[in-house]
PDB file of N, CA and C in Angstrom:
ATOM      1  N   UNK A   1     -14.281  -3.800 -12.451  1.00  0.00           N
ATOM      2  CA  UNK A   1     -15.285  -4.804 -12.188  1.00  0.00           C
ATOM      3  C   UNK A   1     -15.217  -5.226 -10.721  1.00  0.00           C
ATOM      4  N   UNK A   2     -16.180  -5.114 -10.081  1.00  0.00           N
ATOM      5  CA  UNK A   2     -16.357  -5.733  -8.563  1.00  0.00           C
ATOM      6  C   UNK A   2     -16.409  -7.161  -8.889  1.00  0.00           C
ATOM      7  N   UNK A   3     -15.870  -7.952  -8.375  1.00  0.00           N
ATOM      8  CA  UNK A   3     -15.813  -9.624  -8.162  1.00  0.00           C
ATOM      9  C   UNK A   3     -16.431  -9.096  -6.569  1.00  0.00           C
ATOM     10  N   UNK A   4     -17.548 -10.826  -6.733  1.00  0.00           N
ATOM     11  CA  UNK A   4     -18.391 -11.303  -5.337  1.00  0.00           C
ATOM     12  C   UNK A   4     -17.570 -11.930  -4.723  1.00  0.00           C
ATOM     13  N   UNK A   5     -17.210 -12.256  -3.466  1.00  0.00           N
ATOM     14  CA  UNK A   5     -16.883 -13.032  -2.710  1.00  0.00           C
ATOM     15  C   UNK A   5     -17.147 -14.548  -3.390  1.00  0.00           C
ATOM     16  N   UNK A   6     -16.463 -15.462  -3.436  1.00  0.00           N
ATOM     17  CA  UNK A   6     -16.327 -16.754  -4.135  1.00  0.00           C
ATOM     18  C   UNK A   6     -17.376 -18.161  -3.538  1.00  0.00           C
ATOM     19  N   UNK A   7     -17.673 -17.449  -2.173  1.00  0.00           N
ATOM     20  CA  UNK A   7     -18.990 -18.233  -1.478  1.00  0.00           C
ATOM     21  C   UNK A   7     -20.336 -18.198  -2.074  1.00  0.00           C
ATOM     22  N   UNK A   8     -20.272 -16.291  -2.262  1.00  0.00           N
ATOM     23  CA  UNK A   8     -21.557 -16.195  -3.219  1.00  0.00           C
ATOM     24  C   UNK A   8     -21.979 -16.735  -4.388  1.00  0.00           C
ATOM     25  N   UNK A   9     -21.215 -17.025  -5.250  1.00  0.00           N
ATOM     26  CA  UNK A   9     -21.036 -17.882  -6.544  1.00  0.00           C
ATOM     27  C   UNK A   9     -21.345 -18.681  -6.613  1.00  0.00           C
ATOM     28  N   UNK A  10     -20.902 -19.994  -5.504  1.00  0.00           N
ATOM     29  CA  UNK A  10     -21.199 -21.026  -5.823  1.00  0.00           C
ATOM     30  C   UNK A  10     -22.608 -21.852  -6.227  1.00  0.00           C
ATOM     31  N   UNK A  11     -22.790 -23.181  -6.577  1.00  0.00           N
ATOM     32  CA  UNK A  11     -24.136 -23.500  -6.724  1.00  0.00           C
ATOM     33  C   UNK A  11     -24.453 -24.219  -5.317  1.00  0.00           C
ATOM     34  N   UNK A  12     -25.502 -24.241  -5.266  1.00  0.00           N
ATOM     35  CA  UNK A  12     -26.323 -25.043  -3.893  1.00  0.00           C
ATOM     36  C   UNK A  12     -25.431 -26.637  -4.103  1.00  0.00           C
ATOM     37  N   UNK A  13     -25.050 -27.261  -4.867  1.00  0.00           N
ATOM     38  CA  UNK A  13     -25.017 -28.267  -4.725  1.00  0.00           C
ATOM     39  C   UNK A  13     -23.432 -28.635  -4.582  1.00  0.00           C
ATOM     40  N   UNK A  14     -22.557 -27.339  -5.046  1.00  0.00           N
ATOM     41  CA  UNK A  14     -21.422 -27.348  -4.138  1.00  0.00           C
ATOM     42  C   UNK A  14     -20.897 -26.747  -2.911  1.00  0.00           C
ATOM     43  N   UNK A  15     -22.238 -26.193  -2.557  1.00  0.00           N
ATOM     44  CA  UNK A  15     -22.434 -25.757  -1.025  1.00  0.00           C
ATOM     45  C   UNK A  15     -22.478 -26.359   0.163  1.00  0.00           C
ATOM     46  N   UNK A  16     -23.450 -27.763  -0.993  1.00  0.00           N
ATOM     47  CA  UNK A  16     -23.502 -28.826   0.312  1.00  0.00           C
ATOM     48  C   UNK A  16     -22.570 -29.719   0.173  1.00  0.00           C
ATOM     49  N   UNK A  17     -21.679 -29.687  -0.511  1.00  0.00           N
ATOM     50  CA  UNK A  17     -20.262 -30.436  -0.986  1.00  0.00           C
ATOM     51  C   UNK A  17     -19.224 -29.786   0.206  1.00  0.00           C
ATOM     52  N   UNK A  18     -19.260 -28.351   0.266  1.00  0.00           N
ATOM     53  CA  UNK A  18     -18.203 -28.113   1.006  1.00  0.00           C
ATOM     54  C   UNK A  18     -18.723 -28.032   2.311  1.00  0.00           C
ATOM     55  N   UNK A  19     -19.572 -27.927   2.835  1.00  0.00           N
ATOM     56  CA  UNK A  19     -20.474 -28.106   4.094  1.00  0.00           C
ATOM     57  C   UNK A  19     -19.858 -29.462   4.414  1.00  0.00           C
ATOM     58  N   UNK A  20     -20.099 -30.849   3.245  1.00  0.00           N
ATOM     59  CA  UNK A  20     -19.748 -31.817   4.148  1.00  0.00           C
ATOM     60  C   UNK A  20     -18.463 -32.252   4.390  1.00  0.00           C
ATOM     61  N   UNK A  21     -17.561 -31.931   3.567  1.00  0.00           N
ATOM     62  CA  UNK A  21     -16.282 -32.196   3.791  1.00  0.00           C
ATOM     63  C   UNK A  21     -15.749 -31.350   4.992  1.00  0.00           C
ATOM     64  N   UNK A  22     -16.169 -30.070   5.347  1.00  0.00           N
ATOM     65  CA  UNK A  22     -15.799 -29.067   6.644  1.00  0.00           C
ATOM     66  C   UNK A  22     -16.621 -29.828   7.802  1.00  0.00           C
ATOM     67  N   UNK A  23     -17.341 -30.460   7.796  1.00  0.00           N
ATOM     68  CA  UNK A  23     -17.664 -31.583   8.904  1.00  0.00           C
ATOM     69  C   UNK A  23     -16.717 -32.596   8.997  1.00  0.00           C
ATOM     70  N   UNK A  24     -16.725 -33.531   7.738  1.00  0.00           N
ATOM     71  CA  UNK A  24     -15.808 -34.448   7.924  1.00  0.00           C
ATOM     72  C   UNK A  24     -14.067 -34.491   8.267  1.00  0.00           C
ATOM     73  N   UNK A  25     -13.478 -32.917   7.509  1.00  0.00           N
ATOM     74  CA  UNK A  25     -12.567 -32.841   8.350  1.00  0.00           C
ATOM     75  C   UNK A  25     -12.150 -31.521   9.377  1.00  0.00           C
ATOM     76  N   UNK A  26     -13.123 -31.385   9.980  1.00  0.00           N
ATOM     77  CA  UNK A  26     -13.273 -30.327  11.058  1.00  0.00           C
ATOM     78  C   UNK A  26     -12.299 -29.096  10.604  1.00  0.00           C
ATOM     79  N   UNK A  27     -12.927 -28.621   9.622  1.00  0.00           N
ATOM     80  CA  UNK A  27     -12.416 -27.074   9.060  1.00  0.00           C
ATOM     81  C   UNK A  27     -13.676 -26.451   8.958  1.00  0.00           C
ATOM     82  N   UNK A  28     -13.480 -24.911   8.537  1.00  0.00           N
ATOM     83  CA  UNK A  28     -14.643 -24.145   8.412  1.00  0.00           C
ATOM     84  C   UNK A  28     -15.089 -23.962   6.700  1.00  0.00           C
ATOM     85  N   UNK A  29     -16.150 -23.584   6.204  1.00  0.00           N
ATOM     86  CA  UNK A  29     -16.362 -23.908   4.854  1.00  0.00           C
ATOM     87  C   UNK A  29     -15.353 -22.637   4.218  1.00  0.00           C
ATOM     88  N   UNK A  30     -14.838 -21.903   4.801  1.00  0.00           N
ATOM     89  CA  UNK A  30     -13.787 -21.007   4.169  1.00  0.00           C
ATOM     90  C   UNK A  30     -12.547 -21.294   4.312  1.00  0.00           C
ATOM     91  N   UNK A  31     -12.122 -21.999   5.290  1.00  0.00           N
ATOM     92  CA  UNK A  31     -10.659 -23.261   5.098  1.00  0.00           C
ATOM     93  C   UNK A  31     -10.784 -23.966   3.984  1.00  0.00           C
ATOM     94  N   UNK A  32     -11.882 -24.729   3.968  1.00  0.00           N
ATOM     95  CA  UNK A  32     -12.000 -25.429   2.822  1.00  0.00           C
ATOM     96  C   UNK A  32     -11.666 -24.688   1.430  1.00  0.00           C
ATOM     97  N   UNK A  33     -12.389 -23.521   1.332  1.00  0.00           N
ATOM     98  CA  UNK A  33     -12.323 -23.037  -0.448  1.00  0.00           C
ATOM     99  C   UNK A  33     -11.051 -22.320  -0.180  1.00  0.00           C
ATOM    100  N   UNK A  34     -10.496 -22.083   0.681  1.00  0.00           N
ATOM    101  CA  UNK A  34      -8.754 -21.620   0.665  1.00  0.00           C
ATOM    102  C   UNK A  34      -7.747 -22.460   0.411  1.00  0.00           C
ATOM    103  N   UNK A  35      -8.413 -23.667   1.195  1.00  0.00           N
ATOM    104  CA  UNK A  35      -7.633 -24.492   0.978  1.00  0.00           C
ATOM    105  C   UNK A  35      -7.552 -25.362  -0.332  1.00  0.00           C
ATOM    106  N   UNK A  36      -9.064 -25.355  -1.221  1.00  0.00           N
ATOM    107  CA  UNK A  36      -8.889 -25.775  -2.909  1.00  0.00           C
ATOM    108  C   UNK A  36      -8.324 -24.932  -4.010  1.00  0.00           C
ATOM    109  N   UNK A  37      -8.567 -23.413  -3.445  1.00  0.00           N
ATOM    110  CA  UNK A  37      -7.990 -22.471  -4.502  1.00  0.00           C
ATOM    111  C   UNK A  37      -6.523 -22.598  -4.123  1.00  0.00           C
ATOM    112  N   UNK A  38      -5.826 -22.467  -2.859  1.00  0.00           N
ATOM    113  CA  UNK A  38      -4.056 -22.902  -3.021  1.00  0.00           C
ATOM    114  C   UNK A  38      -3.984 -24.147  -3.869  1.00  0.00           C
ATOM    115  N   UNK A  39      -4.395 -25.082  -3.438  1.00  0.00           N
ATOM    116  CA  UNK A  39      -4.134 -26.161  -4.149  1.00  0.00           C
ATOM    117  C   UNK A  39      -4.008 -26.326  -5.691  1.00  0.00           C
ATOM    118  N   UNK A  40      -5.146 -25.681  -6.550  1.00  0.00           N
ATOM    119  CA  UNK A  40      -4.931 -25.508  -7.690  1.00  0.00           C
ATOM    120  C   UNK A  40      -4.867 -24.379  -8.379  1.00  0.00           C
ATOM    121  N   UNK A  41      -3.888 -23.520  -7.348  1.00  0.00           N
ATOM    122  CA  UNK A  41      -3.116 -22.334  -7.672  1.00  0.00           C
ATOM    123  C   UNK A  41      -1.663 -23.081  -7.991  1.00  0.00           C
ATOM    124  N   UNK A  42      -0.982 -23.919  -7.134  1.00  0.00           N
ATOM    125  CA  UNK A  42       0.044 -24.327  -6.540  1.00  0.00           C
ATOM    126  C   UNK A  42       0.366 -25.322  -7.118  1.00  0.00           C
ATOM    127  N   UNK A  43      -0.686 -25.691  -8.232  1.00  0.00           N
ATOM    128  CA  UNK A  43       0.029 -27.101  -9.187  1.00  0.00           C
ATOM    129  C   UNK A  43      -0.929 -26.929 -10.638  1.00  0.00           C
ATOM    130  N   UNK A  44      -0.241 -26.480 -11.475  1.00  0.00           N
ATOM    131  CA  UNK A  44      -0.549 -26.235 -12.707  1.00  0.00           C
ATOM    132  C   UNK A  44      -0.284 -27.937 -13.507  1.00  0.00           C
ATOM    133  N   UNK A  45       0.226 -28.798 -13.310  1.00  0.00           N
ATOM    134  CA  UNK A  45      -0.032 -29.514 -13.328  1.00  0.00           C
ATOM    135  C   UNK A  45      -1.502 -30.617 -13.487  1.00  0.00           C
ATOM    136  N   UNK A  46      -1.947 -30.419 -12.729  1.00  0.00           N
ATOM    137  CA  UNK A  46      -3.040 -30.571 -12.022  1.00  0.00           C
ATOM    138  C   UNK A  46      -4.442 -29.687 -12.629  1.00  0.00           C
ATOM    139  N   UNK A  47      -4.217 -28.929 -12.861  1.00  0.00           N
ATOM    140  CA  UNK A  47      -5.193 -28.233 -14.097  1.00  0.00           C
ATOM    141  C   UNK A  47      -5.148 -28.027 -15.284  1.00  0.00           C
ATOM    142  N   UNK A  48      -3.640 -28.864 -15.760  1.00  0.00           N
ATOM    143  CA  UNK A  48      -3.833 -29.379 -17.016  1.00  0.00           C
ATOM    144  C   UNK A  48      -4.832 -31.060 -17.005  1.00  0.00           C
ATOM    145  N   UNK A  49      -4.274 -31.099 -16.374  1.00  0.00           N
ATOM    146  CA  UNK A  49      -5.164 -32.568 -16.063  1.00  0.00           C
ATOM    147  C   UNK A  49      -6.807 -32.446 -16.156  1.00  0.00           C
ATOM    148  N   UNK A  50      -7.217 -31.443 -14.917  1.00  0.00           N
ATOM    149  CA  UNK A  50      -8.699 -31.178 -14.827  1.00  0.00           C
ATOM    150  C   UNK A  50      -9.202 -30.892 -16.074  1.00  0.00           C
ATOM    151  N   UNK A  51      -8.056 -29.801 -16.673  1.00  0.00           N
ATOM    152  CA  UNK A  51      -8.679 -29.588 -18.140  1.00  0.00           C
ATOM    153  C   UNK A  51      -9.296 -30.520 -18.881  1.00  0.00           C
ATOM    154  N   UNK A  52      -8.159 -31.655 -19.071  1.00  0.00           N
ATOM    155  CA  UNK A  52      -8.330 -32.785 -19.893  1.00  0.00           C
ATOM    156  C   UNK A  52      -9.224 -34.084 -19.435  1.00  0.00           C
ATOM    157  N   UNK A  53      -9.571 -33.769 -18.261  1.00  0.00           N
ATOM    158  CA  UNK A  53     -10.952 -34.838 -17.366  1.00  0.00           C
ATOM    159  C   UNK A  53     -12.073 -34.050 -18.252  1.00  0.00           C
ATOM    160  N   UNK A  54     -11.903 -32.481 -17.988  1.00  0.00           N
ATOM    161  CA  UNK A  54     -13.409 -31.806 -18.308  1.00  0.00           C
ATOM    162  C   UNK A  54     -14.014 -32.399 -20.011  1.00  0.00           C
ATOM    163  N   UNK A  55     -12.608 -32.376 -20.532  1.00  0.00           N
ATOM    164  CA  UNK A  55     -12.955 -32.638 -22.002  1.00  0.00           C
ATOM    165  C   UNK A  55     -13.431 -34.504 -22.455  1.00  0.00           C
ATOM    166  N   UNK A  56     -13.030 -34.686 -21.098  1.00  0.00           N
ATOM    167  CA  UNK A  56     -13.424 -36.674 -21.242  1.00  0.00           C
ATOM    168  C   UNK A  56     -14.606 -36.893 -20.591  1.00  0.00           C
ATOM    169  N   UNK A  57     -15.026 -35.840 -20.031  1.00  0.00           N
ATOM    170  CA  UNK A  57     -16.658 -35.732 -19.233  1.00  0.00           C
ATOM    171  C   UNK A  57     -17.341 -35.141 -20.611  1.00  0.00           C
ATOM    172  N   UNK A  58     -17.058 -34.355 -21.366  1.00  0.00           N
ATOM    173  CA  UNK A  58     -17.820 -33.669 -21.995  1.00  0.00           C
ATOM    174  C   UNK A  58     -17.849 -35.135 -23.249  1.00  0.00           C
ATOM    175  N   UNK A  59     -16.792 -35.902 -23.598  1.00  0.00           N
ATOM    176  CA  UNK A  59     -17.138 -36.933 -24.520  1.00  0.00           C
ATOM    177  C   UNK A  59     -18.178 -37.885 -24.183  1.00  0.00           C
ATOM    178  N   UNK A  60     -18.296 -38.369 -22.628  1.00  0.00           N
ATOM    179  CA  UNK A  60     -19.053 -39.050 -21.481  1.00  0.00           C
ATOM    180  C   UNK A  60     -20.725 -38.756 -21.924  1.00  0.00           C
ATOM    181  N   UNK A  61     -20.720 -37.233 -21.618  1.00  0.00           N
ATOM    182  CA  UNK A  61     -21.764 -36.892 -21.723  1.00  0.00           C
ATOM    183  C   UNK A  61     -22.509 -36.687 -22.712  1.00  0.00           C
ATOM    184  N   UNK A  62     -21.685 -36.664 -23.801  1.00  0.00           N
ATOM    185  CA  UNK A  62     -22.232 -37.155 -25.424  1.00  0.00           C
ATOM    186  C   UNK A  62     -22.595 -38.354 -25.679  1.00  0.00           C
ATOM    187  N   UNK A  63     -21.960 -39.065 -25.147  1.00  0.00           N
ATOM    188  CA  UNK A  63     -22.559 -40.908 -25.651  1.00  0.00           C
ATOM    189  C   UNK A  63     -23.647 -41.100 -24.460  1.00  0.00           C
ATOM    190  N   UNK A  64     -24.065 -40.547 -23.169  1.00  0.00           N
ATOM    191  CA  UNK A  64     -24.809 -40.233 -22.470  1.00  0.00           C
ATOM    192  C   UNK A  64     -24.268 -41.608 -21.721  1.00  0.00           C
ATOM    193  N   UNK A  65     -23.260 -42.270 -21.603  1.00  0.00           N
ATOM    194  CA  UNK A  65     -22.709 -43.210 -20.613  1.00  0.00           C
ATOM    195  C   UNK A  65     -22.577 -42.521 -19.111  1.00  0.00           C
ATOM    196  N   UNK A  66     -22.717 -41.464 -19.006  1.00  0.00           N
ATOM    197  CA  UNK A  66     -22.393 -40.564 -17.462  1.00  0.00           C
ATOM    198  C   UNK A  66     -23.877 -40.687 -16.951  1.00  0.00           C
ATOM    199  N   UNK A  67     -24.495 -40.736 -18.199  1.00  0.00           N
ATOM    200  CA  UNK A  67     -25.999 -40.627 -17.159  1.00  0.00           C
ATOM    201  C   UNK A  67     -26.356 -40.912 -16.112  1.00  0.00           C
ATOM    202  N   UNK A  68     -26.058 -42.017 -15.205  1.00  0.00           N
ATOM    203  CA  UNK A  68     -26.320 -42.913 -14.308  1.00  0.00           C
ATOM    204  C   UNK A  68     -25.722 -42.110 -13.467  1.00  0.00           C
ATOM    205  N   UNK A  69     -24.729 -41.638 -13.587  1.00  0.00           N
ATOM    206  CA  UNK A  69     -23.130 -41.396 -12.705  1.00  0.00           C
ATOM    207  C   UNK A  69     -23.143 -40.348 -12.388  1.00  0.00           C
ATOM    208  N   UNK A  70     -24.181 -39.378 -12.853  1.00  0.00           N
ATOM    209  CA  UNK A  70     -24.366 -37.992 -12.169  1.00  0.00           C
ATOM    210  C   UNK A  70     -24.437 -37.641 -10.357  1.00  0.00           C
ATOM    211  N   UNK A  71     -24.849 -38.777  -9.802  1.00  0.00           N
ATOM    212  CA  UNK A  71     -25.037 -38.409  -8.106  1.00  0.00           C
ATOM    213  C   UNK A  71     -23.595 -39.146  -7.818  1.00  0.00           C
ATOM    214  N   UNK A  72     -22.017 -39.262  -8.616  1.00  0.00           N
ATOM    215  CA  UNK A  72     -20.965 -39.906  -7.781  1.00  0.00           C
ATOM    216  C   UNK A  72     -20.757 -38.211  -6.649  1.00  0.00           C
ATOM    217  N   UNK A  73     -20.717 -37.509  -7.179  1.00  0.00           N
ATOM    218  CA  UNK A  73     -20.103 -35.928  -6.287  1.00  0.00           C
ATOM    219  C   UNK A  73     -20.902 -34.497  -6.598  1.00  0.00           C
ATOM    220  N   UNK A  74     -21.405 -33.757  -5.752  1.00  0.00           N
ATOM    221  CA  UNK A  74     -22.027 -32.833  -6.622  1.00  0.00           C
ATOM    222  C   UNK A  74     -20.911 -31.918  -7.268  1.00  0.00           C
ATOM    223  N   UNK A  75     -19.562 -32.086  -6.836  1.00  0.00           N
ATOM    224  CA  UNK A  75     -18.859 -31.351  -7.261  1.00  0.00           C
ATOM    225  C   UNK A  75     -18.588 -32.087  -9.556  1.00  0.00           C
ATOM    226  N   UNK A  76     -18.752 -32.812  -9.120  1.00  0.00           N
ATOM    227  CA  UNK A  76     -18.353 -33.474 -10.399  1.00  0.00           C
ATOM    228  C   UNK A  76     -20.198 -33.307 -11.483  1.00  0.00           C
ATOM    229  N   UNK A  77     -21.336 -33.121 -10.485  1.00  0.00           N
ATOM    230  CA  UNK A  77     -22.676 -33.267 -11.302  1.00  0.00           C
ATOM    231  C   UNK A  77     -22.749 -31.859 -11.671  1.00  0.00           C
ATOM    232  N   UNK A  78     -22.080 -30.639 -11.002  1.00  0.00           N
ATOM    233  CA  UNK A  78     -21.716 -29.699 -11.769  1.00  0.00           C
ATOM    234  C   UNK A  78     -21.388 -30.051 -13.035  1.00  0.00           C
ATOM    235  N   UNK A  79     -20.447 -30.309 -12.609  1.00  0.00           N
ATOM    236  CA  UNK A  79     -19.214 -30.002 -14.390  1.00  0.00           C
ATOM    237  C   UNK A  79     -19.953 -30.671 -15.793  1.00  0.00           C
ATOM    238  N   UNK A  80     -20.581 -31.994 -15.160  1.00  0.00           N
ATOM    239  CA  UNK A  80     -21.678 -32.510 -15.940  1.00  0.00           C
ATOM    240  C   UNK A  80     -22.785 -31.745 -16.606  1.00  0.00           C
ATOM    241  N   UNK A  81     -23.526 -30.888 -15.759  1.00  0.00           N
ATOM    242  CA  UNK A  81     -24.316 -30.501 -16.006  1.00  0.00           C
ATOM    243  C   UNK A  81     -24.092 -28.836 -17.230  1.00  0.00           C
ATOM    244  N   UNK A  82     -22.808 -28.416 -16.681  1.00  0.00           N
ATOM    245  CA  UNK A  82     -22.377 -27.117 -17.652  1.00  0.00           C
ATOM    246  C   UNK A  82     -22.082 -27.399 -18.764  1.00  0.00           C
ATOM    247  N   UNK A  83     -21.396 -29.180 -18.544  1.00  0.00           N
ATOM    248  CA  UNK A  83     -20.475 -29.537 -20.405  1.00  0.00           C
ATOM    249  C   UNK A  83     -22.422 -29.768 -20.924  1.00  0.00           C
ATOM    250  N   UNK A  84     -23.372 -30.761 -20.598  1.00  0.00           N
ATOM    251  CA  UNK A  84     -24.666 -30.617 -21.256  1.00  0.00           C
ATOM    252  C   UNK A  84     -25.221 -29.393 -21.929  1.00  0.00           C
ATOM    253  N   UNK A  85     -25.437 -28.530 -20.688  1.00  0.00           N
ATOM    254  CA  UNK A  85     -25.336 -26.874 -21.318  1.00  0.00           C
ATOM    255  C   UNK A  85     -25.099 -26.347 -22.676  1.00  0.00           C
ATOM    256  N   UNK A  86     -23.392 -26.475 -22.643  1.00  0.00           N
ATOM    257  CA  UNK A  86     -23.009 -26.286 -24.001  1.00  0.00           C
ATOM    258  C   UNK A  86     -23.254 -27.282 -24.971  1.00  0.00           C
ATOM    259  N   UNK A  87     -23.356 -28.450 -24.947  1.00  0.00           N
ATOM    260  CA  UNK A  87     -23.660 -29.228 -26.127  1.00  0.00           C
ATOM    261  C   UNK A  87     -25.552 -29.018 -26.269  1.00  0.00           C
ATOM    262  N   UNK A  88     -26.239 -28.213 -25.718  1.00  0.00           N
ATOM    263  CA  UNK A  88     -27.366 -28.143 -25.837  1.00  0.00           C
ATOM    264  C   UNK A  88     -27.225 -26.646 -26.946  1.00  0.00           C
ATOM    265  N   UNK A  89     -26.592 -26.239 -26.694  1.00  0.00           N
ATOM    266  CA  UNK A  89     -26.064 -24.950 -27.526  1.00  0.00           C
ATOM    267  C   UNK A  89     -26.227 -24.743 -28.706  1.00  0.00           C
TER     268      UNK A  89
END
């Protein structure tokens, strides 16, 4: 299987997520996604956790209490929007 480059993948709206943080802390948008994939390469910890956020977003988004709260990050209106996805399923 050919895997795309991990830039190509992304959605527009975590494009402009990592666009602004590589402004704000003067890296390039490929420092940046090197620098999130070490990070949660490097602490499994930490993605047990995410795991268990994803599954408290996906309860969120059942009682539809997140509604409002969709523009806090586009990185986070992702995850929102995929757990909807599947409960549309």
């Amino acid at each position: 299987m050919i895997r795309k480059p991990i830039h190509t993948t992304l959605s527009e709206s975590c494009h402009s997520w990592i666009h602004q943080e590589a402004e704000n802390i003067d890296k390039t948008k490929g420092q940046i996604i090197d620098m999130a994939i070490d990070f949660y390469k490097n602490n499994n910890e930490l993605l047990i956790e995410y795991n268990q956020a994803k599954v408290f977003l996906k309860e969120l988004v059942k009682s539809e209490i997140l509604e409002n709260y969709l523009k806090a990050k586009p990185l986070l209106q992702r995850i929102v929007r995929e757990e909807m996805d599947k409960n549309k399923e």
